[in-house]
C-alpha atoms as a PDB file:
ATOM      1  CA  UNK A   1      -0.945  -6.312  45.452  1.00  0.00           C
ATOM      2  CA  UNK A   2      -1.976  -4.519  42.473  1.00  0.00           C
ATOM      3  CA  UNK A   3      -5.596  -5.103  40.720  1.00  0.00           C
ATOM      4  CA  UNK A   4      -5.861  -4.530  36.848  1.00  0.00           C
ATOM      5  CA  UNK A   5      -8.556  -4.474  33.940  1.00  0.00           C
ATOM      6  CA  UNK A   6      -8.205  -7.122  31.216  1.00  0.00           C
ATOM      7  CA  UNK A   7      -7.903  -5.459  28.481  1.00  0.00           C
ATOM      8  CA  UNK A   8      -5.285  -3.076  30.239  1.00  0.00           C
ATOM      9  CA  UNK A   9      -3.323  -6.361  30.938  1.00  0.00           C
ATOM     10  CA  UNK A  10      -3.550  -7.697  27.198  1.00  0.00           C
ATOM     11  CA  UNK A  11      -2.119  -4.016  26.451  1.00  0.00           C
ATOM     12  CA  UNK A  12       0.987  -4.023  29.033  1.00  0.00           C
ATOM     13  CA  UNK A  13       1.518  -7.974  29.745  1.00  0.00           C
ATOM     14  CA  UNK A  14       5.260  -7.495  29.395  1.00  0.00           C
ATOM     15  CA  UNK A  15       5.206  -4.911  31.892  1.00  0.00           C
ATOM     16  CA  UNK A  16       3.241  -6.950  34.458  1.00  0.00           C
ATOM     17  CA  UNK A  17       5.674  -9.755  33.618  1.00  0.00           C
ATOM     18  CA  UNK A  18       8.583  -7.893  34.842  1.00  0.00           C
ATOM     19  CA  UNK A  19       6.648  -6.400  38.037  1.00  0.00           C
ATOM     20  CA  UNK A  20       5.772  -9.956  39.047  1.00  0.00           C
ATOM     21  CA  UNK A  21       9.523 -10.938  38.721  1.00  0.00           C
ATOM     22  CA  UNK A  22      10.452  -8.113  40.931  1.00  0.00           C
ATOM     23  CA  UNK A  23       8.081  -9.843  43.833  1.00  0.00           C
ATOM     24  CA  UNK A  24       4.509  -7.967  42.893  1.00  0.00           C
ATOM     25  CA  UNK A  25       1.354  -9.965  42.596  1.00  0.00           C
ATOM     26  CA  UNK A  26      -1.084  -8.639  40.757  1.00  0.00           C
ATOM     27  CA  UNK A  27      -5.031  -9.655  40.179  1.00  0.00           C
ATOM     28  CA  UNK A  28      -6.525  -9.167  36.771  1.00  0.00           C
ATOM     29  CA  UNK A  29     -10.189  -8.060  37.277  1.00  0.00           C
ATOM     30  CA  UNK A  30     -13.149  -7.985  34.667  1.00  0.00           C
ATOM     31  CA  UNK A  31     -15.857  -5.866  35.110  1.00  0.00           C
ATOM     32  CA  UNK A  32     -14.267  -5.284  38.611  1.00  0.00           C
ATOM     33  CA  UNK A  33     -14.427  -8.903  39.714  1.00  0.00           C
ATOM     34  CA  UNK A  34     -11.489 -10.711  40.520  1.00  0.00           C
ATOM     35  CA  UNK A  35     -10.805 -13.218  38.025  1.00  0.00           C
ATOM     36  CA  UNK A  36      -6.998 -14.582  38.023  1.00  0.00           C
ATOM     37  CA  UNK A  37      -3.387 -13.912  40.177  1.00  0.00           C
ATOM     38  CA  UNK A  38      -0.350 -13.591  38.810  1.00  0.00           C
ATOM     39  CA  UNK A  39       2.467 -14.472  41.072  1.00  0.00           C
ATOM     40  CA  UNK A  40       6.392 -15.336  40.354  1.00  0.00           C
ATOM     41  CA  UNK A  41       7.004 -18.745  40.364  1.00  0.00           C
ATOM     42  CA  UNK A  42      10.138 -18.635  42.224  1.00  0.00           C
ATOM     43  CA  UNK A  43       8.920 -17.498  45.388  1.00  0.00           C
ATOM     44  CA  UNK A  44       5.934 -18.763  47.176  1.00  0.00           C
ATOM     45  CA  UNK A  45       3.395 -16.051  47.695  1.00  0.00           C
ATOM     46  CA  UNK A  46       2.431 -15.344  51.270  1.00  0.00           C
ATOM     47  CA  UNK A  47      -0.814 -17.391  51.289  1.00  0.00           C
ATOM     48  CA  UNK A  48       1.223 -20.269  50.355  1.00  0.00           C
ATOM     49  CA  UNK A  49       3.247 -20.208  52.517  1.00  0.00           C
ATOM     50  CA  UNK A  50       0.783 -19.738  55.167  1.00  0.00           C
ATOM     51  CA  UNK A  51      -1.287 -22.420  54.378  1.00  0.00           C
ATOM     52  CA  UNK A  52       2.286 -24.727  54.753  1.00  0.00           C
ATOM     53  CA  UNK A  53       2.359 -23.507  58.657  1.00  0.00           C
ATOM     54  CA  UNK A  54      -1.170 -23.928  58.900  1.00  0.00           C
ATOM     55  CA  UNK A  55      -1.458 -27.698  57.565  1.00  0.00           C
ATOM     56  CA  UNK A  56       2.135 -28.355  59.349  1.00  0.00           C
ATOM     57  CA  UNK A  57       0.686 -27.082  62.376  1.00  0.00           C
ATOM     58  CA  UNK A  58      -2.305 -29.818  62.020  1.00  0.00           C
ATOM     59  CA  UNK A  59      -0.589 -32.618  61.142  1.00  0.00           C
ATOM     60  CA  UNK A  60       1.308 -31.830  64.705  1.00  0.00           C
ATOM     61  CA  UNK A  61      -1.633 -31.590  66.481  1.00  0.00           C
ATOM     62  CA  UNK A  62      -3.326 -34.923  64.952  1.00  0.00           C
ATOM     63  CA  UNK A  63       0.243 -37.030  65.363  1.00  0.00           C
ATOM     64  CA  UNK A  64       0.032 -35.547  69.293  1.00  0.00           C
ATOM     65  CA  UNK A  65      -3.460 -36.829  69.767  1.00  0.00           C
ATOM     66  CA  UNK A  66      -2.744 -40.303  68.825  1.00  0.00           C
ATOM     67  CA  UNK A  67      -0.673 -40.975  71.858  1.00  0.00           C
ATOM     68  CA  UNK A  68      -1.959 -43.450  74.261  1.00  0.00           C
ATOM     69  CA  UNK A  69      -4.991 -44.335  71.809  1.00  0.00           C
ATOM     70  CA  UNK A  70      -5.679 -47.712  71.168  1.00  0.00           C
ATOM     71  CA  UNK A  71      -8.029 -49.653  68.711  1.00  0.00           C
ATOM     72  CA  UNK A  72      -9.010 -52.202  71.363  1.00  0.00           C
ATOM     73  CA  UNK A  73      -8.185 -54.444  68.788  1.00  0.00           C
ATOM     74  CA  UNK A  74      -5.475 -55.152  66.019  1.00  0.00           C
ATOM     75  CA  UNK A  75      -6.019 -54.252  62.236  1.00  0.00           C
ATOM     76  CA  UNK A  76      -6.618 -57.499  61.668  1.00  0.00           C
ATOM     77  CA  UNK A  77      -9.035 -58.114  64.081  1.00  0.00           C
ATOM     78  CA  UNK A  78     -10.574 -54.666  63.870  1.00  0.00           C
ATOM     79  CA  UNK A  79     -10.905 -55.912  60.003  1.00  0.00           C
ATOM     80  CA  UNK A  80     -12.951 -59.099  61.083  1.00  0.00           C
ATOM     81  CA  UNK A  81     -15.524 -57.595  63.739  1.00  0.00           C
ATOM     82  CA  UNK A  82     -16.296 -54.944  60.978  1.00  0.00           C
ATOM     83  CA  UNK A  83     -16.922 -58.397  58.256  1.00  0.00           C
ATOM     84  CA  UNK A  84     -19.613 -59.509  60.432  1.00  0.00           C
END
């Protein structure tokens, strides 16, 4: 990933454009702080990605747990002990 000053990104945007179409994501920086990404919308970047596996992962693990785990109760009834 490639990090680069506003004002040099106002100056060669095209450039960037074409860098980021070839896969490269780059972070525009002012005063050395990151401030925005750009990434191709055609492939998902990395971190994307990851996250998906991550939160796929989860829901897994949560729809495993459930097994075997009753209420006590139905909805419905669940619904009326918790009205009183």
């Amino acid at each position: 990933m490639r990090s680069i000053a506003v004002f040099e990104a106002k100056n060669r945007f095209s450039e960037l454009l074409n860098a980021v179409e070839h896969g490269e994501e780059i972070t525009i920086t002012r005063h050395g702080c990151p401030v925005a990404r750009i990434v191709s919308v055609s492939t998902p970047s990395q971190a994307a990605q990851g996250q998906r596996e991550r939160v796929s992962g989860i829901m897994t693990r949560l729809r495993s747990l459930r097994h075997g785990v009753s209420l006590g109760a139905s909805p419905s009834e669940a619904i009326e002990d918790g009205r009183d």
